[in-house]
PDB file of N, CA and C in Angstrom:
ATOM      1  N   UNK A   1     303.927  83.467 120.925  1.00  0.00           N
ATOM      2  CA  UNK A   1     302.633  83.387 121.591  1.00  0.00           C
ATOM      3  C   UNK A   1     302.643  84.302 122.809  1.00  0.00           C
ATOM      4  N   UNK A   2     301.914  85.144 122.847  1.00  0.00           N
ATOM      5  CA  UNK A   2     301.321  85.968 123.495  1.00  0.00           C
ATOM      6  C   UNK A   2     300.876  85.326 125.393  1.00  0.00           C
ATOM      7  N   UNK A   3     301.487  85.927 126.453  1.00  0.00           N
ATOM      8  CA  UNK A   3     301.231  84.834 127.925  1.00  0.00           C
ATOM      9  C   UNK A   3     299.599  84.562 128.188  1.00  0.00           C
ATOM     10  N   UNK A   4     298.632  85.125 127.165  1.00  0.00           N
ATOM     11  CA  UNK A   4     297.347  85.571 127.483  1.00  0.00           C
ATOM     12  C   UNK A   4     296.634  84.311 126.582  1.00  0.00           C
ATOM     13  N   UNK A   5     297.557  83.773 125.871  1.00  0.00           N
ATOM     14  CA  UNK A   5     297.095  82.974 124.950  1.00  0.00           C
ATOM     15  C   UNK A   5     297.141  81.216 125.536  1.00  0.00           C
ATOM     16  N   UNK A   6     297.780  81.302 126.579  1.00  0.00           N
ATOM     17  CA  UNK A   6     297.715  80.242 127.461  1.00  0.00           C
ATOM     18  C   UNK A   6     296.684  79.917 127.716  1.00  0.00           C
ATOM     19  N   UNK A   7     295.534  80.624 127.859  1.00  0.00           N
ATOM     20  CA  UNK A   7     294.009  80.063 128.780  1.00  0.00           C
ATOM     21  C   UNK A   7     293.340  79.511 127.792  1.00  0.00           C
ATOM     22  N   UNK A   8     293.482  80.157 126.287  1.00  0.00           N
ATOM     23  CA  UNK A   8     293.129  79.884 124.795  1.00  0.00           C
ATOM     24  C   UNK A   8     293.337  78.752 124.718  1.00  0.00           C
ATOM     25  N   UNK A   9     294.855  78.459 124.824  1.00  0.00           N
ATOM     26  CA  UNK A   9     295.328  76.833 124.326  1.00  0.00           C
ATOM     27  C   UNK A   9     294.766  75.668 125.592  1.00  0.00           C
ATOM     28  N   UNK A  10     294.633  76.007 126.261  1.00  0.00           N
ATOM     29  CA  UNK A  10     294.462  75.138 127.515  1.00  0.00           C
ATOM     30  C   UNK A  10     292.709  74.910 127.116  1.00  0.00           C
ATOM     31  N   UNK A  11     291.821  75.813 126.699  1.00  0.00           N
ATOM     32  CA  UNK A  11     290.633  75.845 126.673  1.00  0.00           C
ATOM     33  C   UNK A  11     290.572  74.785 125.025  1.00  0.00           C
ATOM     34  N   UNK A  12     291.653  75.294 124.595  1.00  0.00           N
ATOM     35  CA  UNK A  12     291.465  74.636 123.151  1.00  0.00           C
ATOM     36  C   UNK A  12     291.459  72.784 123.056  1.00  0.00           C
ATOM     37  N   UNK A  13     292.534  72.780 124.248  1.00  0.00           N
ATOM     38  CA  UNK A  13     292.787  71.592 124.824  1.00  0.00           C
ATOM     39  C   UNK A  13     291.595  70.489 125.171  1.00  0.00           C
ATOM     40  N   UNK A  14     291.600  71.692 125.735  1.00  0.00           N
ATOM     41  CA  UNK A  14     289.910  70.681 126.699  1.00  0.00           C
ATOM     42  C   UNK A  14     289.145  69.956 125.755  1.00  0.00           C
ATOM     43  N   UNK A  15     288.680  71.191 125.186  1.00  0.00           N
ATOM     44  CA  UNK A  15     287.417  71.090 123.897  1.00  0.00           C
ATOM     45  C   UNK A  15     287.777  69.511 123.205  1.00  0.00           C
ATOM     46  N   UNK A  16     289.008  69.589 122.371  1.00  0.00           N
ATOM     47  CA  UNK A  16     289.421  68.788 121.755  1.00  0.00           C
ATOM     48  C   UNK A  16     289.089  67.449 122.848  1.00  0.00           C
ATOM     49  N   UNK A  17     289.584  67.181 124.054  1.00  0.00           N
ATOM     50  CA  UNK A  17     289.248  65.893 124.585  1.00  0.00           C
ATOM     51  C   UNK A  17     287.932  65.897 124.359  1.00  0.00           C
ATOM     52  N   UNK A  18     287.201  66.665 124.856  1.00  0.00           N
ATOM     53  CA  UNK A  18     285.681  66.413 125.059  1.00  0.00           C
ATOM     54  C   UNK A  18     285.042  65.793 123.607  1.00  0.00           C
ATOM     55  N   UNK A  19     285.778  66.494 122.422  1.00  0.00           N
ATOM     56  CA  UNK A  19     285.450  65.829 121.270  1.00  0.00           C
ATOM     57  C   UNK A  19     285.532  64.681 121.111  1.00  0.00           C
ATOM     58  N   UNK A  20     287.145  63.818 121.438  1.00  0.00           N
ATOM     59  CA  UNK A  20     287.171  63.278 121.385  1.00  0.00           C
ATOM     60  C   UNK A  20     286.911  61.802 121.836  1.00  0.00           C
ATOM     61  N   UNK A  21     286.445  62.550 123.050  1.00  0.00           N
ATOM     62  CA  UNK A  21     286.066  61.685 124.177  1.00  0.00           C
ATOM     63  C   UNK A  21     283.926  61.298 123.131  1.00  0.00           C
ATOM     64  N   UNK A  22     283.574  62.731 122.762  1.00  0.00           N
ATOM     65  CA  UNK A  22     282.313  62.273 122.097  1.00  0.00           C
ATOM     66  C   UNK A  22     281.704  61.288 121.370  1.00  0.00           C
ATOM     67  N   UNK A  23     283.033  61.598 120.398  1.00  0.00           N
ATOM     68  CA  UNK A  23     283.141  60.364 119.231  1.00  0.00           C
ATOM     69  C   UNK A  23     283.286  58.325 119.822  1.00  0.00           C
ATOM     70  N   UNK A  24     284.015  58.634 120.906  1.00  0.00           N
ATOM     71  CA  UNK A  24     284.313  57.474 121.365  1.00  0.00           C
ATOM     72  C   UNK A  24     283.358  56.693 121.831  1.00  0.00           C
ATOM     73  N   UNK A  25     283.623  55.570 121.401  1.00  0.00           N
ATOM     74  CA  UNK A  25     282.666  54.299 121.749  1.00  0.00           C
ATOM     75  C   UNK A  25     282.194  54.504 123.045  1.00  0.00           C
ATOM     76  N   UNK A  26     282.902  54.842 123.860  1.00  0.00           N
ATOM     77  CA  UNK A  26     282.126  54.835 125.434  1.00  0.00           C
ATOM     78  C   UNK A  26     282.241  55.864 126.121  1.00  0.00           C
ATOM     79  N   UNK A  27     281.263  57.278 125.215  1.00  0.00           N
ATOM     80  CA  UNK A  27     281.070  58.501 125.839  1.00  0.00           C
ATOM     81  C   UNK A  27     279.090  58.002 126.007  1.00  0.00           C
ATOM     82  N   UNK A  28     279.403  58.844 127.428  1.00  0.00           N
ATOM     83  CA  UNK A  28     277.745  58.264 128.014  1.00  0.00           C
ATOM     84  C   UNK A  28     277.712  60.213 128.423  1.00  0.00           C
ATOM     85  N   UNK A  29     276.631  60.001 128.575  1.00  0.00           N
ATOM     86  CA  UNK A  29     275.910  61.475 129.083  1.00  0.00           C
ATOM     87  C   UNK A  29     276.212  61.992 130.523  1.00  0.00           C
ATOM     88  N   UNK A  30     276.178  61.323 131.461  1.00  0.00           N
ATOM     89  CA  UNK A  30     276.920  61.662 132.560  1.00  0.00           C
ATOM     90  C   UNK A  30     278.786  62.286 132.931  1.00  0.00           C
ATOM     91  N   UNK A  31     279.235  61.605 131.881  1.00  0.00           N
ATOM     92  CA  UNK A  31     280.718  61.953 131.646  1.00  0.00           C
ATOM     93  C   UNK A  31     280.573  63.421 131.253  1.00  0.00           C
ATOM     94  N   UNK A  32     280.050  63.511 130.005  1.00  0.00           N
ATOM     95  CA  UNK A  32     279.821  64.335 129.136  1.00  0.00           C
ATOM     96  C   UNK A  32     279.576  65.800 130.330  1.00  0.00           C
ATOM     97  N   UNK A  33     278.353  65.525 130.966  1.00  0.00           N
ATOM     98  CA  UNK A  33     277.748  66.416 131.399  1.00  0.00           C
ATOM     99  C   UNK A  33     279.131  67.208 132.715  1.00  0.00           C
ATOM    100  N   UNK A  34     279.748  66.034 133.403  1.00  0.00           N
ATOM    101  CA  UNK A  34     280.570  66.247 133.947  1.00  0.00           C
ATOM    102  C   UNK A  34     281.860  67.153 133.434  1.00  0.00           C
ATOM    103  N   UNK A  35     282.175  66.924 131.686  1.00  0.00           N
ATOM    104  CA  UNK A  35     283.253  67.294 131.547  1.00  0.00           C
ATOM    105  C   UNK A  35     283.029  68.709 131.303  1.00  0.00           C
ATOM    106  N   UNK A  36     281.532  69.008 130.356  1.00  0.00           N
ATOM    107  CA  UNK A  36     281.206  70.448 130.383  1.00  0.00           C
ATOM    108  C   UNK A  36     280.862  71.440 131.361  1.00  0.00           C
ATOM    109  N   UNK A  37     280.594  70.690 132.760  1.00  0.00           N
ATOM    110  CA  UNK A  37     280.641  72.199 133.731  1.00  0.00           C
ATOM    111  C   UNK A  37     281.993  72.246 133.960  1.00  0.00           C
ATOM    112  N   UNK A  38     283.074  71.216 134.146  1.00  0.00           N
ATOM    113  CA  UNK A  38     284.247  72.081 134.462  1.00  0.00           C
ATOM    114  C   UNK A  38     285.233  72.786 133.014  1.00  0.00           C
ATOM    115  N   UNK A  39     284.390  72.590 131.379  1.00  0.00           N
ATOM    116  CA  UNK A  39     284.814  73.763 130.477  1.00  0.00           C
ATOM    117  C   UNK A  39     284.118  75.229 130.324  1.00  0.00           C
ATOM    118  N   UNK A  40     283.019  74.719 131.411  1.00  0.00           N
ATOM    119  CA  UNK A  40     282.203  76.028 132.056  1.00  0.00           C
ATOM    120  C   UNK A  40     282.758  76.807 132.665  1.00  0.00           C
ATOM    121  N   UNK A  41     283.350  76.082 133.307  1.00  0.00           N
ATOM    122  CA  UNK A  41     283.946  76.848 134.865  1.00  0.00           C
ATOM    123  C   UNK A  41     285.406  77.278 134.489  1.00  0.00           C
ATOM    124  N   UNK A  42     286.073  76.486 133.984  1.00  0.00           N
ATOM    125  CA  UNK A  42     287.626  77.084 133.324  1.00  0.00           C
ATOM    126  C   UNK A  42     287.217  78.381 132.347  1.00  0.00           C
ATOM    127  N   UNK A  43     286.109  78.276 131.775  1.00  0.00           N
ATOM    128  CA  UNK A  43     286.250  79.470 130.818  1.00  0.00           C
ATOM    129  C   UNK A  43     285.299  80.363 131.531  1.00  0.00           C
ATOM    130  N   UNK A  44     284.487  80.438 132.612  1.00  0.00           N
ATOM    131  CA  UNK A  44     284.353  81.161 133.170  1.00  0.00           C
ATOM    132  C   UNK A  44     285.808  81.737 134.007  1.00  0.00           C
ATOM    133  N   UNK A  45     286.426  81.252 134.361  1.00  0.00           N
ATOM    134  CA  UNK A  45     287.932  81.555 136.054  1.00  0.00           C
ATOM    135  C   UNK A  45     288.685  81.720 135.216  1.00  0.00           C
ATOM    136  N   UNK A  46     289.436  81.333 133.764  1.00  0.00           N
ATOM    137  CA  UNK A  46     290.322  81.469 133.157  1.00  0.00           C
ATOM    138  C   UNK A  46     290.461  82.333 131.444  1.00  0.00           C
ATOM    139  N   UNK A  47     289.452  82.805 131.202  1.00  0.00           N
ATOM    140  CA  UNK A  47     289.253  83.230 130.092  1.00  0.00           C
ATOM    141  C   UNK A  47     288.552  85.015 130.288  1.00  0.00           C
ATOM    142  N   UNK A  48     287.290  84.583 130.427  1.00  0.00           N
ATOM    143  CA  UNK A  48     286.733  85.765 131.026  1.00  0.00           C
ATOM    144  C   UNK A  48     287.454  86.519 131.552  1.00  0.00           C
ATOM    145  N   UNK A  49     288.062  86.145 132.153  1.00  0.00           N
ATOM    146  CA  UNK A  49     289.214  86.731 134.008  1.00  0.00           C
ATOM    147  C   UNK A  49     289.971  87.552 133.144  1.00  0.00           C
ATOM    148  N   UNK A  50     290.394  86.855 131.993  1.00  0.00           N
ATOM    149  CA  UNK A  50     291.637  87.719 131.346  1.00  0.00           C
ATOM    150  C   UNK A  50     291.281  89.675 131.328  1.00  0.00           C
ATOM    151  N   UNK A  51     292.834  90.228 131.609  1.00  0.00           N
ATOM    152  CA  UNK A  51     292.444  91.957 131.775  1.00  0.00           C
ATOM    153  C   UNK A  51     292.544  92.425 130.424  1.00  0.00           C
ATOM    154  N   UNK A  52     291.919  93.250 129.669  1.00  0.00           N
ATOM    155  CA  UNK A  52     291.503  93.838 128.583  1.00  0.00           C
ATOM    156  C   UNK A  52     293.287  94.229 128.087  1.00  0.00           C
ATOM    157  N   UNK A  53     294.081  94.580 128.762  1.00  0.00           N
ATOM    158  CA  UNK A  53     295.158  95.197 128.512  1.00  0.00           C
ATOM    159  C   UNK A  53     296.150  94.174 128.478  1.00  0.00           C
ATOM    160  N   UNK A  54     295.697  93.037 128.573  1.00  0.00           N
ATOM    161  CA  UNK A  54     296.765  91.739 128.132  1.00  0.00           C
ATOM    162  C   UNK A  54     296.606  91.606 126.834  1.00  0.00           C
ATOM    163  N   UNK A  55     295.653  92.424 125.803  1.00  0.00           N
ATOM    164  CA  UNK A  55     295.831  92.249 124.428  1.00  0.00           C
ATOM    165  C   UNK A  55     296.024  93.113 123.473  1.00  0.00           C
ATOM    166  N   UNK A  56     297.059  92.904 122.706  1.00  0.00           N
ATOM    167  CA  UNK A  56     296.852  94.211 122.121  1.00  0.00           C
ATOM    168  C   UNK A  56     295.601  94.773 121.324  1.00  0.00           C
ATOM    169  N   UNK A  57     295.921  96.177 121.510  1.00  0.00           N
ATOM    170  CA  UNK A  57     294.212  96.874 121.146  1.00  0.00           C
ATOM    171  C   UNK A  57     293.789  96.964 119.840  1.00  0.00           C
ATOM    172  N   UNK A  58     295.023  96.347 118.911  1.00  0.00           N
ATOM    173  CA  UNK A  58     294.478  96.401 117.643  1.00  0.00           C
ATOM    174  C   UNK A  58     293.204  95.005 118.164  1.00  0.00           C
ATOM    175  N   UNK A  59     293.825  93.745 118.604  1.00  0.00           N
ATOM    176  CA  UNK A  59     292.581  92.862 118.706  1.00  0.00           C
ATOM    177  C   UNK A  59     291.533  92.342 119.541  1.00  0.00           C
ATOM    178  N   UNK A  60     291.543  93.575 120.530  1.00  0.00           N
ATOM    179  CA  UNK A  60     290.384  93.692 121.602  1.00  0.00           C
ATOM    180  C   UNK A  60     289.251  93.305 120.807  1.00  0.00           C
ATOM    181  N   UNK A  61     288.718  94.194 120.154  1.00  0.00           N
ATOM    182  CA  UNK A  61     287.413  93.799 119.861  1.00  0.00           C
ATOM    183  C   UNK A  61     287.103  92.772 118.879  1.00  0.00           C
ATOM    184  N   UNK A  62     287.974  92.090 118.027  1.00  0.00           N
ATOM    185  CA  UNK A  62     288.111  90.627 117.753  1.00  0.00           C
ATOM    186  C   UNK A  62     287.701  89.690 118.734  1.00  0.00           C
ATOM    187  N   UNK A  63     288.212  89.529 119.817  1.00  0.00           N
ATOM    188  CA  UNK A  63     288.663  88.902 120.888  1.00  0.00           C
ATOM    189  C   UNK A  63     287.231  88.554 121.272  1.00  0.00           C
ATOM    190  N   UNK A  64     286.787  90.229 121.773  1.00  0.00           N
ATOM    191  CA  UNK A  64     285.766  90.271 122.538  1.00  0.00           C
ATOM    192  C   UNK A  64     284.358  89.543 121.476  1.00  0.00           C
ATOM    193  N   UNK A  65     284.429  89.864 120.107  1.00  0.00           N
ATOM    194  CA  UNK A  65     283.257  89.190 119.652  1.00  0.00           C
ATOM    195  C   UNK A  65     283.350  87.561 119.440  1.00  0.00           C
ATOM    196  N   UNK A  66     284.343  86.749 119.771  1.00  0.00           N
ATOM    197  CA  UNK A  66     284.883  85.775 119.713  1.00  0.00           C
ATOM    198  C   UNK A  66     284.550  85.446 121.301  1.00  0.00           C
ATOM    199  N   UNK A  67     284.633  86.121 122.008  1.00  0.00           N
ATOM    200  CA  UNK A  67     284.272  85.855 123.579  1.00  0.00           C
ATOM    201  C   UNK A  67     283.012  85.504 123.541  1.00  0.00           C
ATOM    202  N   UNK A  68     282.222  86.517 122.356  1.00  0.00           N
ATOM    203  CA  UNK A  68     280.529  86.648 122.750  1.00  0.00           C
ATOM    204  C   UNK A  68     280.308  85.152 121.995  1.00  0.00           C
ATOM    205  N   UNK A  69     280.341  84.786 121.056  1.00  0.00           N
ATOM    206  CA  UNK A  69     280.410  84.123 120.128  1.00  0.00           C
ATOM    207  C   UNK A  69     281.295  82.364 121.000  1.00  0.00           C
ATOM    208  N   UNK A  70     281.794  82.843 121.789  1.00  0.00           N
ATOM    209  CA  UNK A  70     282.273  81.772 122.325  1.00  0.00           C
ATOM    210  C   UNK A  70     281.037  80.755 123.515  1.00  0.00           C
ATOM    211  N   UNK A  71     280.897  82.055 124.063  1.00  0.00           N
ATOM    212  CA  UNK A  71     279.228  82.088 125.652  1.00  0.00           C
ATOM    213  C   UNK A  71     278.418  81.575 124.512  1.00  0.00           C
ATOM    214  N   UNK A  72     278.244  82.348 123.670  1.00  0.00           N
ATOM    215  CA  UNK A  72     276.776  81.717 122.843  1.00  0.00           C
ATOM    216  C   UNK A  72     276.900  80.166 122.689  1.00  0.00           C
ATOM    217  N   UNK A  73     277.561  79.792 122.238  1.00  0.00           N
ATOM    218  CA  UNK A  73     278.180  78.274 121.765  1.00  0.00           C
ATOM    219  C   UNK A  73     278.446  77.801 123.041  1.00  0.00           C
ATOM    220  N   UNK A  74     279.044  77.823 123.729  1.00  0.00           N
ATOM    221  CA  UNK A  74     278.621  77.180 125.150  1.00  0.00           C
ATOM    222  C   UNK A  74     277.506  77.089 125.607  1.00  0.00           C
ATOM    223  N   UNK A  75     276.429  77.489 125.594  1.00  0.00           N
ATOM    224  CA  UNK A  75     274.719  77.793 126.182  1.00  0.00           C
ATOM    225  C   UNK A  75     274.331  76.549 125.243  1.00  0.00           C
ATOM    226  N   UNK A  76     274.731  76.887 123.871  1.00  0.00           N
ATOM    227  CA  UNK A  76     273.999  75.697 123.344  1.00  0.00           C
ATOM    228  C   UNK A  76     274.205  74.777 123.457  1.00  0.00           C
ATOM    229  N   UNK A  77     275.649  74.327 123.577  1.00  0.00           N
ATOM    230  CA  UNK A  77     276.408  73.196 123.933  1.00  0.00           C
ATOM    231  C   UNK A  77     275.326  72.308 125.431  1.00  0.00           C
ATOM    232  N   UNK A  78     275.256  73.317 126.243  1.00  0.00           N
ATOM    233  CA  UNK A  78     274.277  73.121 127.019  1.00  0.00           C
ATOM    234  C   UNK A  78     273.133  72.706 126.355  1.00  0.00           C
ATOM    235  N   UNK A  79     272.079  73.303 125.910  1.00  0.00           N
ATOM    236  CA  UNK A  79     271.186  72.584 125.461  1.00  0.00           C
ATOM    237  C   UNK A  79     271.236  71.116 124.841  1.00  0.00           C
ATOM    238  N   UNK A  80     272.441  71.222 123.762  1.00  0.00           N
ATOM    239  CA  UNK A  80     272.888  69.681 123.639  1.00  0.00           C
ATOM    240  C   UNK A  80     272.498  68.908 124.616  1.00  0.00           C
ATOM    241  N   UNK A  81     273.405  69.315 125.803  1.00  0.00           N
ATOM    242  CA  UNK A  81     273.605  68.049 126.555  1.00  0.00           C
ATOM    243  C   UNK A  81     272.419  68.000 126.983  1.00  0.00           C
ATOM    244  N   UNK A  82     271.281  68.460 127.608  1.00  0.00           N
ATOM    245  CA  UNK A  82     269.817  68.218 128.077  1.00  0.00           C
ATOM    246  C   UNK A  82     269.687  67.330 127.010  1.00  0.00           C
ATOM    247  N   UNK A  83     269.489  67.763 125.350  1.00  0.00           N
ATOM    248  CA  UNK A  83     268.347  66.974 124.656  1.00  0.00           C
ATOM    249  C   UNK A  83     269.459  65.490 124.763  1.00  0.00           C
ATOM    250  N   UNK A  84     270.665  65.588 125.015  1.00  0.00           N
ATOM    251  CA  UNK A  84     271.160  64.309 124.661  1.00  0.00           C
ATOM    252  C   UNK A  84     270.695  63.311 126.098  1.00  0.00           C
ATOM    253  N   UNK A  85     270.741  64.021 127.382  1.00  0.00           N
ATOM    254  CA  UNK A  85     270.051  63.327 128.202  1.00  0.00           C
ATOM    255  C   UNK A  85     268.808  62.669 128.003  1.00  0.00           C
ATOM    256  N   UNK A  86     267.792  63.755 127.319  1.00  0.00           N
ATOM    257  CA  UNK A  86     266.267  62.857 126.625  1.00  0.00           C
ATOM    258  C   UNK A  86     266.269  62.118 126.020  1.00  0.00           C
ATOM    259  N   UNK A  87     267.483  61.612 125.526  1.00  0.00           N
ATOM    260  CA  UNK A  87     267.639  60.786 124.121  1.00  0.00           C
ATOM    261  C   UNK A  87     267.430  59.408 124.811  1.00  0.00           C
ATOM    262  N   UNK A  88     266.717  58.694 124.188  1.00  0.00           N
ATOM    263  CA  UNK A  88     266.396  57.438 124.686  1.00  0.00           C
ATOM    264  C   UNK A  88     266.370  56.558 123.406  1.00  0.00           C
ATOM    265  N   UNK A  89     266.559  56.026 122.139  1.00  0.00           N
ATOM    266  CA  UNK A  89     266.797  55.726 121.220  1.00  0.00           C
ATOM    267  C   UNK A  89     268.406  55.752 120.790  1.00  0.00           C
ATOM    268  N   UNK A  90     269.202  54.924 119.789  1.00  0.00           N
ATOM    269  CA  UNK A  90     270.575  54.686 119.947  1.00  0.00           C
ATOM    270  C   UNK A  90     270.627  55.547 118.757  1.00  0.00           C
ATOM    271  N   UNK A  91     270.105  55.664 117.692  1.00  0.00           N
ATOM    272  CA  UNK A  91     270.323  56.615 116.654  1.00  0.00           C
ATOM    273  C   UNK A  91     270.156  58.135 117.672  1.00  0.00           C
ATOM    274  N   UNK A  92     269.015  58.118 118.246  1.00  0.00           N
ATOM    275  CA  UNK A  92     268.462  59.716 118.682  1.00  0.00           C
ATOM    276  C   UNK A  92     270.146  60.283 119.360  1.00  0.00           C
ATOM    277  N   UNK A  93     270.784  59.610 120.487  1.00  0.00           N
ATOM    278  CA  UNK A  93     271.758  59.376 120.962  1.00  0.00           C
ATOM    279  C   UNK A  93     273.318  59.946 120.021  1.00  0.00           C
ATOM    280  N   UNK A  94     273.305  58.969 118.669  1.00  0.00           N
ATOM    281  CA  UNK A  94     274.132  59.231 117.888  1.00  0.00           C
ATOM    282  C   UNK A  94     274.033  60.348 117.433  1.00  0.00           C
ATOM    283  N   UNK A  95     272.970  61.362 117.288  1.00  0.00           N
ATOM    284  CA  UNK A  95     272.578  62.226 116.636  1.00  0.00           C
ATOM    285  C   UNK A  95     272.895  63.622 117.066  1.00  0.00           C
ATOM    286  N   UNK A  96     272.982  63.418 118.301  1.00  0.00           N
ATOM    287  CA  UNK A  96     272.682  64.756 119.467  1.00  0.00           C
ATOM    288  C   UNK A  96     274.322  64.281 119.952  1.00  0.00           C
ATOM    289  N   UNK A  97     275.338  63.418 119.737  1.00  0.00           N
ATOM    290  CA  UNK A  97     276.727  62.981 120.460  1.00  0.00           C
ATOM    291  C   UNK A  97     277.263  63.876 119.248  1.00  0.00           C
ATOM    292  N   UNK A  98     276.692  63.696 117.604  1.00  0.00           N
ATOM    293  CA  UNK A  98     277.333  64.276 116.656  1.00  0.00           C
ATOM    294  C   UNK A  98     277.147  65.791 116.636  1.00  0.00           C
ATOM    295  N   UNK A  99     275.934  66.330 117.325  1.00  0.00           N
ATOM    296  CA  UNK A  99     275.907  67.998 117.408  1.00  0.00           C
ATOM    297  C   UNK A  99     276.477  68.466 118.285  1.00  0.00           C
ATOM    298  N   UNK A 100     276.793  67.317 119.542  1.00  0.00           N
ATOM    299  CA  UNK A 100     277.757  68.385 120.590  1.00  0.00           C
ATOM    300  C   UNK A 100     279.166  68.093 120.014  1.00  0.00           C
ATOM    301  N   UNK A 101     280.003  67.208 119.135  1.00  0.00           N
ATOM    302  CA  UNK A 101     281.026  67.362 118.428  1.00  0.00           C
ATOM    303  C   UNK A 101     280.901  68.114 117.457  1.00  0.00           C
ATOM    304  N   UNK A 102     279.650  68.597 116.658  1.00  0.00           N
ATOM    305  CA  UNK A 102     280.649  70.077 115.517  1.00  0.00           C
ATOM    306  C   UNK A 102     280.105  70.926 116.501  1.00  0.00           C
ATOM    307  N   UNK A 103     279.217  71.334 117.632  1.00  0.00           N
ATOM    308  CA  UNK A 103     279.688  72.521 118.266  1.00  0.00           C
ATOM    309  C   UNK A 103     281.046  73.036 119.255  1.00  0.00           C
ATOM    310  N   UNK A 104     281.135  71.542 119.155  1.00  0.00           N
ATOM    311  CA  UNK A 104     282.918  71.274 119.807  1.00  0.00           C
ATOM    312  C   UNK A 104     283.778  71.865 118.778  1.00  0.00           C
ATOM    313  N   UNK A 105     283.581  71.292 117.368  1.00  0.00           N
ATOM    314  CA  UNK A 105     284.478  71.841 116.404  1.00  0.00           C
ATOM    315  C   UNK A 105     284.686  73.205 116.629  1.00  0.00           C
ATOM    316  N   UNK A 106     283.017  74.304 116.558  1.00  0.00           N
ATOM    317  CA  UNK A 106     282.832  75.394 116.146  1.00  0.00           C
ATOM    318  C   UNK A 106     284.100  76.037 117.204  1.00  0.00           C
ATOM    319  N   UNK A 107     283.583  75.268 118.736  1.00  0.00           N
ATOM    320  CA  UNK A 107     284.655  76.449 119.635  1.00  0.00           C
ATOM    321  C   UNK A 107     285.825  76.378 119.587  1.00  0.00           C
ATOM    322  N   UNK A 108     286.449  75.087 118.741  1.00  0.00           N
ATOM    323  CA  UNK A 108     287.910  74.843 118.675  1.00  0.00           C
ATOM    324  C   UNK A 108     288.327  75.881 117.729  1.00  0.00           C
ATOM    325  N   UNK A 109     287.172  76.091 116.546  1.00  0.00           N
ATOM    326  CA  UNK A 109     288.057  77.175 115.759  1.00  0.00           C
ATOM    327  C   UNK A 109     287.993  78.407 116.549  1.00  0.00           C
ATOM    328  N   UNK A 110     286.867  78.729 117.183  1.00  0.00           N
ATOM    329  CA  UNK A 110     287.481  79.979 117.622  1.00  0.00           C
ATOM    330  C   UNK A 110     288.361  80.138 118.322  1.00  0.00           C
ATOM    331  N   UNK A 111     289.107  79.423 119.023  1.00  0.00           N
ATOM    332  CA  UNK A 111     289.885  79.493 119.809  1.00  0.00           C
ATOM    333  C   UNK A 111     291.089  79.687 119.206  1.00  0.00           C
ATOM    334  N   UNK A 112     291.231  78.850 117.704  1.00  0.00           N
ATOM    335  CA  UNK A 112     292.454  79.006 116.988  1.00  0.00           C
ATOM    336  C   UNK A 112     292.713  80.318 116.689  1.00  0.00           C
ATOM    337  N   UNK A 113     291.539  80.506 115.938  1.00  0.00           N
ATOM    338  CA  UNK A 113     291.339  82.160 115.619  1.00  0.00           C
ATOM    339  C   UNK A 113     291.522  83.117 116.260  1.00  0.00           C
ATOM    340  N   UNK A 114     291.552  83.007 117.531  1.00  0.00           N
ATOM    341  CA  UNK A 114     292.217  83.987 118.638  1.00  0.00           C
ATOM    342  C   UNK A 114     293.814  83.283 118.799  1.00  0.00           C
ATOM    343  N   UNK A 115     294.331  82.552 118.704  1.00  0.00           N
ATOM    344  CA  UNK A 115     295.850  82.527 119.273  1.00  0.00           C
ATOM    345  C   UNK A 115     296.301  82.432 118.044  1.00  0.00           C
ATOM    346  N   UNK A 116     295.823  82.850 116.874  1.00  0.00           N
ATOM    347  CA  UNK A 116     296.515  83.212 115.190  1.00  0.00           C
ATOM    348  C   UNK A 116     296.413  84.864 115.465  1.00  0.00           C
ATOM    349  N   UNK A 117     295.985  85.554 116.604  1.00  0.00           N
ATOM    350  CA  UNK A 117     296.341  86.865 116.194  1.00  0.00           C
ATOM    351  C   UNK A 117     297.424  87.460 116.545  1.00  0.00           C
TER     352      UNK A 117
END
């Protein structure tokens, strides 16, 4: 493993609690909301940050569309959490807890997919 791949696994880390924390009987929207600005903020200070020349150049631009592809899926993740705040119904609730876990999934794979290169 590559020293660059540390922020990857650590980010991969996160995700996974937050999933798991989703699924769990006593994930409420405030937690939630709490745990995603600081996977905001780590992958803003710890990911982003990374220097272009910590990877090799065969998989820069892998990386980088996996970066873009990563922001995108975070934004929405965001939106999640708003509509899950509106949610006022226990199904509506269940519904919008289960879309911010497979967009949890989505970023876990990418993340794999970058520390498999």
């Amino acid at each position: 493993m590559h020293t660059n791949n540390q922020p990857y696994q650590a980010f991969a880390n996160l995700l996974e609690e937050l999933r798991n924390y989703t699924i769990s009987a006593q994930a409420d929207a405030p937690q939630i909301q709490q745990r995603m600005m600081f996977l905001r903020k780590f992958y803003q200070q710890q990911i982003l940050t990374l220097a272009p020349e910590d990877t090799e150049s065969q998989n820069r631009g892998q990386i980088n569309s996996y970066q873009t592809e990563i922001s995108k899926q975070l934004r929405l993740l965001e939106m999640d959490m708003i509509f899950l705040q509106g949610a006022k119904q226990t199904t509506t609730v269940q519904t919008r807890l289960q879309a911010i876990s497979d967009r949890l999934n989505i970023l876990i794979q990418y993340c794999d997919a970058i520390l498999k290169m």
